[in-house]
Structure formats: C-alpha cells, structure tokens
N, C-alpha and C. Protein backbone atom coordinates (compact mmCIF):
# COMPACT_ATOMS: atom_id res chain seq x y z
N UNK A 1 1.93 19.79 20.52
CA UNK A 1 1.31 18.50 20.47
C UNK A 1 0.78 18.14 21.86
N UNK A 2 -0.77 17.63 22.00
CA UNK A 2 -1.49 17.25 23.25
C UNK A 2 -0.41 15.69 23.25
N UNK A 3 -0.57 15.39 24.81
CA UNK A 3 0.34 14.11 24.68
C UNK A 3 -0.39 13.75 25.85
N UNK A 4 -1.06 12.17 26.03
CA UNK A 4 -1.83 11.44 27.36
C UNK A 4 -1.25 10.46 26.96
N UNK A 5 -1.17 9.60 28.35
CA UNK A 5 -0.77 8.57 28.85
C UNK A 5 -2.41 7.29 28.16
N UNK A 6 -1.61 6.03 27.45
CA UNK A 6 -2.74 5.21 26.91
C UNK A 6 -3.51 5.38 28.28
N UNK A 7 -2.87 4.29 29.05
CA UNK A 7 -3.84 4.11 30.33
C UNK A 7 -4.53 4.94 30.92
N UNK A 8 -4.90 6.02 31.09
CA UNK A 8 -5.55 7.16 30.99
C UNK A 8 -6.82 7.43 30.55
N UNK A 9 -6.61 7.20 28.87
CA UNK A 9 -7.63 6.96 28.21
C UNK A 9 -8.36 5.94 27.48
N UNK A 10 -7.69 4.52 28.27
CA UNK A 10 -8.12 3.55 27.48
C UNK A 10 -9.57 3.36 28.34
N UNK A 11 -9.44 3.84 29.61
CA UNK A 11 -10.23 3.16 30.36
C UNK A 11 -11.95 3.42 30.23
N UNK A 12 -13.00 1.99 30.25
CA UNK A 12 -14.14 2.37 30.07
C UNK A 12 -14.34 3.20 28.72
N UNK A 13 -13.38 3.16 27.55
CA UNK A 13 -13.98 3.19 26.36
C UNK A 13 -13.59 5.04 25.96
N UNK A 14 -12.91 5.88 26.68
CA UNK A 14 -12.71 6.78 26.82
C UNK A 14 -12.01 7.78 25.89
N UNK A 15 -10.95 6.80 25.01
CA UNK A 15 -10.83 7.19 24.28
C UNK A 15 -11.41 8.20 22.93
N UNK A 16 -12.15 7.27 22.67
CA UNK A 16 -12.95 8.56 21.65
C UNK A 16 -13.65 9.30 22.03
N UNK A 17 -14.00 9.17 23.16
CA UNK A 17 -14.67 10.48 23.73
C UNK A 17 -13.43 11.80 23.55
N UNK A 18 -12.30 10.96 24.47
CA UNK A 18 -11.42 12.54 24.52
C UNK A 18 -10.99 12.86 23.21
N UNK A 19 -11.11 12.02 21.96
CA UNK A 19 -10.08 12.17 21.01
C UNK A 19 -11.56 13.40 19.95
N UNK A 20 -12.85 13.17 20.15
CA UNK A 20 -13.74 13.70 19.53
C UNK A 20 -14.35 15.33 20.26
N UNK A 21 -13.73 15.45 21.53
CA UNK A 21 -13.76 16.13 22.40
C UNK A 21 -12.33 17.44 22.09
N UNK A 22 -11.32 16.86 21.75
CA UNK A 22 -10.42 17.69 21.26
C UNK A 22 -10.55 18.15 19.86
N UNK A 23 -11.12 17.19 18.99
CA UNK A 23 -11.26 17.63 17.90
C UNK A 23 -12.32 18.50 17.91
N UNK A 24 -13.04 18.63 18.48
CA UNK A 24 -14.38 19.53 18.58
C UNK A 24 -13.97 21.08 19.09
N UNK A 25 -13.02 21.11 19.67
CA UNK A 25 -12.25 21.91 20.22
C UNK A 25 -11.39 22.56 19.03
N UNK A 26 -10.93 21.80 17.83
CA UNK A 26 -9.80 23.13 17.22
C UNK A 26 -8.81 22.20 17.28
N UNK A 27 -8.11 20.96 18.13
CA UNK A 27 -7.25 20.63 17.79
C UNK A 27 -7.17 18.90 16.48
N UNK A 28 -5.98 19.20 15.74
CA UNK A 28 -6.38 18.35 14.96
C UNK A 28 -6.13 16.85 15.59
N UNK A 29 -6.13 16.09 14.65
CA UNK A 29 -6.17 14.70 15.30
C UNK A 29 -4.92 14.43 14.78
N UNK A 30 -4.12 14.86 13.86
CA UNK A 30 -2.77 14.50 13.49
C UNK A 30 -1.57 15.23 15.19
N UNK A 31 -2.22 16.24 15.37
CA UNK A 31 -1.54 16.86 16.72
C UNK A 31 -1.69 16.12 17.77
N UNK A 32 -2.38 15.11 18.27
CA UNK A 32 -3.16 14.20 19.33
C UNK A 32 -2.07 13.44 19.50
N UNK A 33 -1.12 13.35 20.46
CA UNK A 33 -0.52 12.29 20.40
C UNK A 33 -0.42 10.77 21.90
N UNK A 34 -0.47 9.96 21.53
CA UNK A 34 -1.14 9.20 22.97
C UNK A 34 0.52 7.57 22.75
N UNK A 35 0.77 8.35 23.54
CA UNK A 35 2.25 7.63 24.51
C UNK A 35 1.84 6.29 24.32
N UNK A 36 2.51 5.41 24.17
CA UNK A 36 2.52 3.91 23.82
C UNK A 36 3.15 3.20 25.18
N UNK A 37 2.38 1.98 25.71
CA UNK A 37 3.47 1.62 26.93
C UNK A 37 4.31 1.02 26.40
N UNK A 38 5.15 0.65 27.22
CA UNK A 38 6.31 -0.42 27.32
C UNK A 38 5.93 -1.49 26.63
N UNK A 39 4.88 -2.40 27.49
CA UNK A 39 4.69 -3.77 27.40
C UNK A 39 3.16 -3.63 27.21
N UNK A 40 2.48 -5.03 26.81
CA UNK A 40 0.77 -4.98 26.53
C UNK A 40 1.24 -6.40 27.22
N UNK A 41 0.81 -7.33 28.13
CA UNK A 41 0.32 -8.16 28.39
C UNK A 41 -0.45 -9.05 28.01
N UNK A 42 0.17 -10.61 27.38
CA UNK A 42 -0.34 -11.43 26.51
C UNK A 42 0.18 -11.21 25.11
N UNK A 43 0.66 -9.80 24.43
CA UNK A 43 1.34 -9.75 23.63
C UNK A 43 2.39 -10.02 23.24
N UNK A 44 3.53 -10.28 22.31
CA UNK A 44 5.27 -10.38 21.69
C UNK A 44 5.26 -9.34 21.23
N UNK A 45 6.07 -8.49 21.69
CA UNK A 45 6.55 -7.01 21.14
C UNK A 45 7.87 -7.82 20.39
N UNK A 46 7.67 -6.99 18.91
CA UNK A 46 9.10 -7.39 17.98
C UNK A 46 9.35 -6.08 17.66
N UNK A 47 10.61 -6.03 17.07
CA UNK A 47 11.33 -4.82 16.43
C UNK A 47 11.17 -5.16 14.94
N UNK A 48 11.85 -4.61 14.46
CA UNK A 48 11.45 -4.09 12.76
C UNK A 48 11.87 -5.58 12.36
N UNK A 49 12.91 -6.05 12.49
CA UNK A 49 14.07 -7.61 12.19
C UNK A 49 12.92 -8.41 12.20
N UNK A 50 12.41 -8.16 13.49
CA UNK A 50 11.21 -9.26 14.09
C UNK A 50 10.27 -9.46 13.32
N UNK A 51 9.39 -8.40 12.89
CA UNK A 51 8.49 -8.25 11.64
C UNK A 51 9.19 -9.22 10.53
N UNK A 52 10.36 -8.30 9.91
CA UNK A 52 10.56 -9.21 8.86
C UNK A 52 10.86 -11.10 9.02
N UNK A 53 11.38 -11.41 10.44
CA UNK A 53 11.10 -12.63 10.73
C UNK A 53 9.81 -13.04 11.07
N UNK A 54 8.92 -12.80 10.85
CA UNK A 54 7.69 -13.30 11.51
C UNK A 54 7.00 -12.97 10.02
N UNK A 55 7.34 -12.78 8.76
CA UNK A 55 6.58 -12.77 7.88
C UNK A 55 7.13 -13.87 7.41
N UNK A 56 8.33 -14.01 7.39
CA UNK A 56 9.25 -15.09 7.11
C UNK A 56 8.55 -16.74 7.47
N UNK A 57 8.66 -16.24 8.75
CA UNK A 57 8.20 -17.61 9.20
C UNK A 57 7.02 -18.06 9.14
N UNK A 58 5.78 -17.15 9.36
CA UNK A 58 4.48 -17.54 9.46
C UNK A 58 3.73 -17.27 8.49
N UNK A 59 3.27 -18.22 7.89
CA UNK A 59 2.21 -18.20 6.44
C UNK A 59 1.04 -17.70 6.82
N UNK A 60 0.49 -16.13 6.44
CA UNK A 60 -0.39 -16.03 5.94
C UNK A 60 -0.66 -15.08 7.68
N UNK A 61 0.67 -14.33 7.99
CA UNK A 61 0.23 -13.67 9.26
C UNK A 61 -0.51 -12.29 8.57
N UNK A 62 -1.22 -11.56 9.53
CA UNK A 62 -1.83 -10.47 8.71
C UNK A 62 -1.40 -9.60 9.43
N UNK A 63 -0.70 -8.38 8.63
CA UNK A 63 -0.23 -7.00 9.31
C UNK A 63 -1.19 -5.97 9.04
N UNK A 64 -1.33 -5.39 10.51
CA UNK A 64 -2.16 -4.57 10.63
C UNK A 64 -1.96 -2.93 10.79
N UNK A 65 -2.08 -1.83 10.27
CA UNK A 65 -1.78 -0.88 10.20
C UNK A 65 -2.75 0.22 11.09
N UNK A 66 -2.93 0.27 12.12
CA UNK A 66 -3.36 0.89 13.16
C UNK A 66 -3.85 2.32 12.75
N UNK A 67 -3.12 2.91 12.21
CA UNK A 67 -2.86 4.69 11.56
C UNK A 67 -3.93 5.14 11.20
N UNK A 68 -4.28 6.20 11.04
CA UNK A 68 -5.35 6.96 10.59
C UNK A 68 -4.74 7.00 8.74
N UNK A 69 -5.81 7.31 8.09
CA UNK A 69 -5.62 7.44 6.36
C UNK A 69 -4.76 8.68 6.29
N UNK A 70 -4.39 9.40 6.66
CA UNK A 70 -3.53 10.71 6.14
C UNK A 70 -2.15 10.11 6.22
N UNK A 71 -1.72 9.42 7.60
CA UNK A 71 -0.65 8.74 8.03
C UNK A 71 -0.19 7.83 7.02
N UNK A 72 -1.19 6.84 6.49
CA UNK A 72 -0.70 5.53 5.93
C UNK A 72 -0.33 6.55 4.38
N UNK A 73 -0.91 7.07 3.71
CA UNK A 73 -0.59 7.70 2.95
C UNK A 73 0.54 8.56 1.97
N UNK A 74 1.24 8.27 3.99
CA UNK A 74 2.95 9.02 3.78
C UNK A 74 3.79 7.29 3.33
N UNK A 75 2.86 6.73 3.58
CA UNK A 75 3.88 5.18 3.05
C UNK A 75 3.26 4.29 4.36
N UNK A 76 3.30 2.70 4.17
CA UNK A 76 2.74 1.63 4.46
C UNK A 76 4.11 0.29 4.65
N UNK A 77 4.15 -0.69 5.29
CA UNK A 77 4.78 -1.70 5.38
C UNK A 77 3.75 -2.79 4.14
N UNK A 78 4.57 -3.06 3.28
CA UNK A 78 3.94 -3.75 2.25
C UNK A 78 3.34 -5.24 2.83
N UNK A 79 2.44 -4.94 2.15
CA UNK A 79 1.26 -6.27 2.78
C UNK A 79 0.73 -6.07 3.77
N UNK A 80 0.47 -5.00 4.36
CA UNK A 80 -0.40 -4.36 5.34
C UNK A 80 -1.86 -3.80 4.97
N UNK A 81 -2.68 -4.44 5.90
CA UNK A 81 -4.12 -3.78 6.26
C UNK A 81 -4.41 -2.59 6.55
N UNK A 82 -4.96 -1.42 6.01
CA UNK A 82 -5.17 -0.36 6.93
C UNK A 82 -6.55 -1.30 7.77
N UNK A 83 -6.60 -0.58 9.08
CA UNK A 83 -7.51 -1.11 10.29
C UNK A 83 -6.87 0.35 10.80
N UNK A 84 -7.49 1.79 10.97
CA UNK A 84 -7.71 2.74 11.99
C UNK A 84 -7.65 2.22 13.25
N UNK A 85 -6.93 2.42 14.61
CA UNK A 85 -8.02 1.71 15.70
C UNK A 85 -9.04 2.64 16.02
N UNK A 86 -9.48 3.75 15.22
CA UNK A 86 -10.91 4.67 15.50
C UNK A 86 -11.93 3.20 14.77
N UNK A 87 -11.35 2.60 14.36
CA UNK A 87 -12.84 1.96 13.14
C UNK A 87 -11.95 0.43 13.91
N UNK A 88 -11.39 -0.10 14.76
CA UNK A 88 -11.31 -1.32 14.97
C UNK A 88 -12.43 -1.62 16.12
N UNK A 89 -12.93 -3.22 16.21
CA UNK A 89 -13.69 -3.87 16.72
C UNK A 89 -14.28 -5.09 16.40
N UNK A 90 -14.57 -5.57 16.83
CA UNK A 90 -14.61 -7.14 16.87
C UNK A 90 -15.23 -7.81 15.39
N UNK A 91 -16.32 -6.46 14.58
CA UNK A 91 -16.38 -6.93 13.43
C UNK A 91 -15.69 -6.70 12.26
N UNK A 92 -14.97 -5.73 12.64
CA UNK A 92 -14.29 -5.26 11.61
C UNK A 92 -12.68 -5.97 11.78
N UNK A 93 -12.41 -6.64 12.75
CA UNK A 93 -10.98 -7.73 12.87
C UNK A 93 -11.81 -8.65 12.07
N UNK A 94 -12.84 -9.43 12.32
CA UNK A 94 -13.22 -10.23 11.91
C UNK A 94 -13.20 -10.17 10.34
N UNK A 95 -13.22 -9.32 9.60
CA UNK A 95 -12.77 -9.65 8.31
C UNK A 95 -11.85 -9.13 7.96
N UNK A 96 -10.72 -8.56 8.54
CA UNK A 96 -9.78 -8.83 8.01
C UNK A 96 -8.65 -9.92 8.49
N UNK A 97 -9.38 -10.69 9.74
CA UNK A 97 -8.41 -11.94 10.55
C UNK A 97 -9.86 -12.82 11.04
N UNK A 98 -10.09 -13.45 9.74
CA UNK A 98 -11.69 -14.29 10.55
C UNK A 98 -11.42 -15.30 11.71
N UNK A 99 -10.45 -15.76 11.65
CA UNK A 99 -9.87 -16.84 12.63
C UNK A 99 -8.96 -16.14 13.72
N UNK A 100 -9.85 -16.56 14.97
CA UNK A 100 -8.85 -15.83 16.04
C UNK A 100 -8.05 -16.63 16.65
N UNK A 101 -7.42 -17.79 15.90
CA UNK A 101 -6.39 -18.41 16.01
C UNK A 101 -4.89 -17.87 15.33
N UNK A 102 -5.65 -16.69 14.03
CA UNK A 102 -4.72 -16.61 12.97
C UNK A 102 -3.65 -15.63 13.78
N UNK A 103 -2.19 -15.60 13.34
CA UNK A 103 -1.38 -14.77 13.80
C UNK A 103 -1.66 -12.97 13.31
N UNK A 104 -1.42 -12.43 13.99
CA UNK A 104 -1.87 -10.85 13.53
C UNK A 104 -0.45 -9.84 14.30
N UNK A 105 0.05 -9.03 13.71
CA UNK A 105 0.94 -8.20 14.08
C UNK A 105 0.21 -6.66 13.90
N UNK A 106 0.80 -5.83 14.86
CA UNK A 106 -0.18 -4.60 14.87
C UNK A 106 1.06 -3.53 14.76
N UNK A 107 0.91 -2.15 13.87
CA UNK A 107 1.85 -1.24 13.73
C UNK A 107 0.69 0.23 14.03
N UNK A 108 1.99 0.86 14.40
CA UNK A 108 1.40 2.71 13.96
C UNK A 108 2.95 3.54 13.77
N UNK A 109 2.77 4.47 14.20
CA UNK A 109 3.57 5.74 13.58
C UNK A 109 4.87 5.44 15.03
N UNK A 110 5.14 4.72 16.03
CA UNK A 110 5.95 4.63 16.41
C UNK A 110 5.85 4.50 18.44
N UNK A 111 6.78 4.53 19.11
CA UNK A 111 6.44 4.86 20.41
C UNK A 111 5.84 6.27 20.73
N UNK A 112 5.45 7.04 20.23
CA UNK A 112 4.62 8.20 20.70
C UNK A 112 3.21 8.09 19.57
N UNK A 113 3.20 6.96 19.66
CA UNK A 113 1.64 6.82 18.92
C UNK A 113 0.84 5.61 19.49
N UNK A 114 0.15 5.87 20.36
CA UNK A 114 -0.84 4.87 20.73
C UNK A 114 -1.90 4.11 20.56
N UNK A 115 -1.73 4.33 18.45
CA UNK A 115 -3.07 3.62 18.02
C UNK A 115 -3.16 2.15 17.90
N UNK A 116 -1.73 1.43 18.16
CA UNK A 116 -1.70 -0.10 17.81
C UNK A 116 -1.72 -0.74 18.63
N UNK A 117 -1.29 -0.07 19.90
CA UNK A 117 -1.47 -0.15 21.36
C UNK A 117 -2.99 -0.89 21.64
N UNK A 118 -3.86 0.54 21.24
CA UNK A 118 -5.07 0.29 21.49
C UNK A 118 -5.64 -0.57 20.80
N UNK A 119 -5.49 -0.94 19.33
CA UNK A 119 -6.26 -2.01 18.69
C UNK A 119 -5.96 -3.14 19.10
N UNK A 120 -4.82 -3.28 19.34
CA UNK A 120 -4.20 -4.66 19.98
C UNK A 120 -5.16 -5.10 20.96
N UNK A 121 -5.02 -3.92 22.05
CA UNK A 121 -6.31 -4.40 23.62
C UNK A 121 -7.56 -4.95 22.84
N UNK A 122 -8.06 -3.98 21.85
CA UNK A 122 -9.30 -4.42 21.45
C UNK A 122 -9.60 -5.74 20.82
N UNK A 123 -8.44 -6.15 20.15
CA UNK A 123 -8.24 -8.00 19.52
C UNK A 123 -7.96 -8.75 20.57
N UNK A 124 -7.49 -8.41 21.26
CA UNK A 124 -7.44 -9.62 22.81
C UNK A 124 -8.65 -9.46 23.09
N UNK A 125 -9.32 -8.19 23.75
CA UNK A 125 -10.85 -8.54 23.87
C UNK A 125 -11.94 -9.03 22.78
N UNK A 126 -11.62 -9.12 21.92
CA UNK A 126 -11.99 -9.93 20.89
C UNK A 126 -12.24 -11.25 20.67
N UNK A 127 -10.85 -12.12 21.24
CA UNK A 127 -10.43 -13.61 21.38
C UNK A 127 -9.25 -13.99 20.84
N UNK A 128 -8.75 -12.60 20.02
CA UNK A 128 -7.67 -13.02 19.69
C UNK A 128 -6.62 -13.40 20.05
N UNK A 129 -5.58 -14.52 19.62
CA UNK A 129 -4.97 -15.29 20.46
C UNK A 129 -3.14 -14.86 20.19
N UNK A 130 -3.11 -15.21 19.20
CA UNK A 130 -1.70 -14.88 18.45
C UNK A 130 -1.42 -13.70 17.72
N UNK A 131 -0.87 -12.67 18.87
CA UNK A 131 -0.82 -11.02 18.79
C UNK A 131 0.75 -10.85 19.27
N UNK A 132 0.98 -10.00 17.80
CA UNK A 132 2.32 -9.80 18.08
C UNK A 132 1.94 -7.37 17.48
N UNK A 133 3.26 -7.50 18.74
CA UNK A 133 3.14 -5.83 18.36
C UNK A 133 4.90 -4.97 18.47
N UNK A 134 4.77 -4.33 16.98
CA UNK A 134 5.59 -3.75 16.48
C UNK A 134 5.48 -2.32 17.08
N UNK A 135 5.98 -2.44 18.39
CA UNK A 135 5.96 -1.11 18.67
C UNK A 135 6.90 0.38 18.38
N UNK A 136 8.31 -0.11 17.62
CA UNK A 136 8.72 0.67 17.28
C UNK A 136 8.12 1.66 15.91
N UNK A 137 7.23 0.76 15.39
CA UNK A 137 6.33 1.30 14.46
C UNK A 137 6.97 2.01 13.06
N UNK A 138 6.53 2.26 12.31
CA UNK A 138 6.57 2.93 10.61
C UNK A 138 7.77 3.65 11.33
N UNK A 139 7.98 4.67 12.01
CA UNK A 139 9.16 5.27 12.06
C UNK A 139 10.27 4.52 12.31
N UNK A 140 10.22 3.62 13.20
CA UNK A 140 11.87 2.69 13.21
C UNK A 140 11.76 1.85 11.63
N UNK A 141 10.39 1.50 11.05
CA UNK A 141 10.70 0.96 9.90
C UNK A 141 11.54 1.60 8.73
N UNK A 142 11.05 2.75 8.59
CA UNK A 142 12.00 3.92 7.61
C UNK A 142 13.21 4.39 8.05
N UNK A 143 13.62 4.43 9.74
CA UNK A 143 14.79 4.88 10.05
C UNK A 143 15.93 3.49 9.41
N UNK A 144 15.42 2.03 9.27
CA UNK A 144 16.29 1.06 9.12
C UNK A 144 16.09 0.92 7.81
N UNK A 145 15.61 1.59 7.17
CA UNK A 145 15.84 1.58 5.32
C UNK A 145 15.02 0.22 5.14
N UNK A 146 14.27 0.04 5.56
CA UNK A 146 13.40 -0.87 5.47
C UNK A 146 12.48 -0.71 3.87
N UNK A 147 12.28 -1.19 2.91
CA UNK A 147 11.16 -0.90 1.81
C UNK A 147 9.71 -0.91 2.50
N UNK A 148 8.94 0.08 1.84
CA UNK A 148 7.39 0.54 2.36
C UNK A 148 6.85 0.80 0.44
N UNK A 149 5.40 1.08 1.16
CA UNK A 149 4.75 1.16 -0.31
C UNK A 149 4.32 3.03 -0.14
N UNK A 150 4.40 3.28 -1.08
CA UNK A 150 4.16 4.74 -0.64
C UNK A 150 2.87 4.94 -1.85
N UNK A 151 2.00 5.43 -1.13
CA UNK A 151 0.66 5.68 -2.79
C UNK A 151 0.73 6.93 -3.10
C-alpha cells in the first residue's frame, strides 16, 4: 500500500493529480492510502458515541460518506450521503447541504484514509460553518458493533 501524508497532497489542489498519476501507473486506487491528521482546524472531531449523539441531538444533520463506491458498498452508516471527496465541491455540497449553516458530519474508511479529511477542507472552503468529523471512520464504526446498511 502507497501511503502520503494529507498535507503533502492537499496542497494547491494536488491531490488528484497524484491520485490520477498513480492510477495511470498500475496502482489501484483502493491500494492509495493517504494518512488522516490528528486535528482539522475549525472542525469537532467525534468518535463513533459522538456520531450517534449528534444525530440524536441535531435535527436534520447530514452525514456524509467521503468513500469511493466500491468502499461504501462493503456497508454504510445508515442515513448517510455517498459524497466521494474525488466528486466533492462547492456544487455538489450544495445539494446535498444547501444551507451552509446546516450541521454536516464527514466519515471514510478510518485514520489511514484521508478522504473525509479532505472533503471536510473543501466545505470550510465552501462556507461551511457547522463541521463535525468522524475520524475514526466506518472501521471504528463496525469494530463497536455499531448497525450499518450493507447493499
């Protein structure tokens, strides 16, 4: 498995360059793996509990599923959006969170997956205001016997 640091490749848009650049190369994009930081700045990082409190509490927050389609496929946090962050951007948040007041929580495949990471940056540059991120992601969700939707 290729493994880069987000910050690395977030910068100046870089990402899909390297991620279309490897794939062009032979390696797949399920092998790609891009390190998640610690912290995002301006964000609430919650744990799995947290999620389920923050659906609890907030009417009508929208969960966002970061993952590529092969990923979500293996199973989903119910009531979740797929949103790729290959296909996120300011119009495509926009319908699935038209109000960038609305609360939005962001997931992927776990701390060695940097796709919710990145969509997240991209909804702050957006305007979005009330961003919360599940960085332990789908894998701490299934390690805590959590229910998912599986298609």
């Amino acid at each position: 498995m290729k493994a880069f640091g987000l910050e690395s490749v977030m910068r100046g848009g870089v990402y899909k360059v390297v991620l279309l650049l490897l794939v062009s190369i032979g390696v797949e994009a399920s092998e790609i793996e891009i390190k998640s930081p610690e912290h995002i700045a301006g964000v609430t990082k919650v744990g799995a509990e947290g999620v389920i409190e923050l659906i609890e509490r907030i009417e009508n927050i929208v969960l966002v599923d970061s993952r590529i389609p092969g990923d979500r496929q293996k199973g989903y946090i119910e009531s979740s959006v797929s949103l790729p962050d290959t296909k996120t951007n300011c119009k495509t948040l926009s319908k699935i969170i038209p109000k960038k007041s609305r609360a939005a929580l962001f997931y992927c495949n776990g701390i060695k997956c940097g796709r919710s990471a990145i969509a997240i940056e991209i909804a702050k540059k957006c305007g979005y205001k009330e961003l919360y991120w599940f960085r332990g992601g789908f894998e701490v969700w299934i390690k805590k016997g959590f229910p998912f939707i599986k298609q």
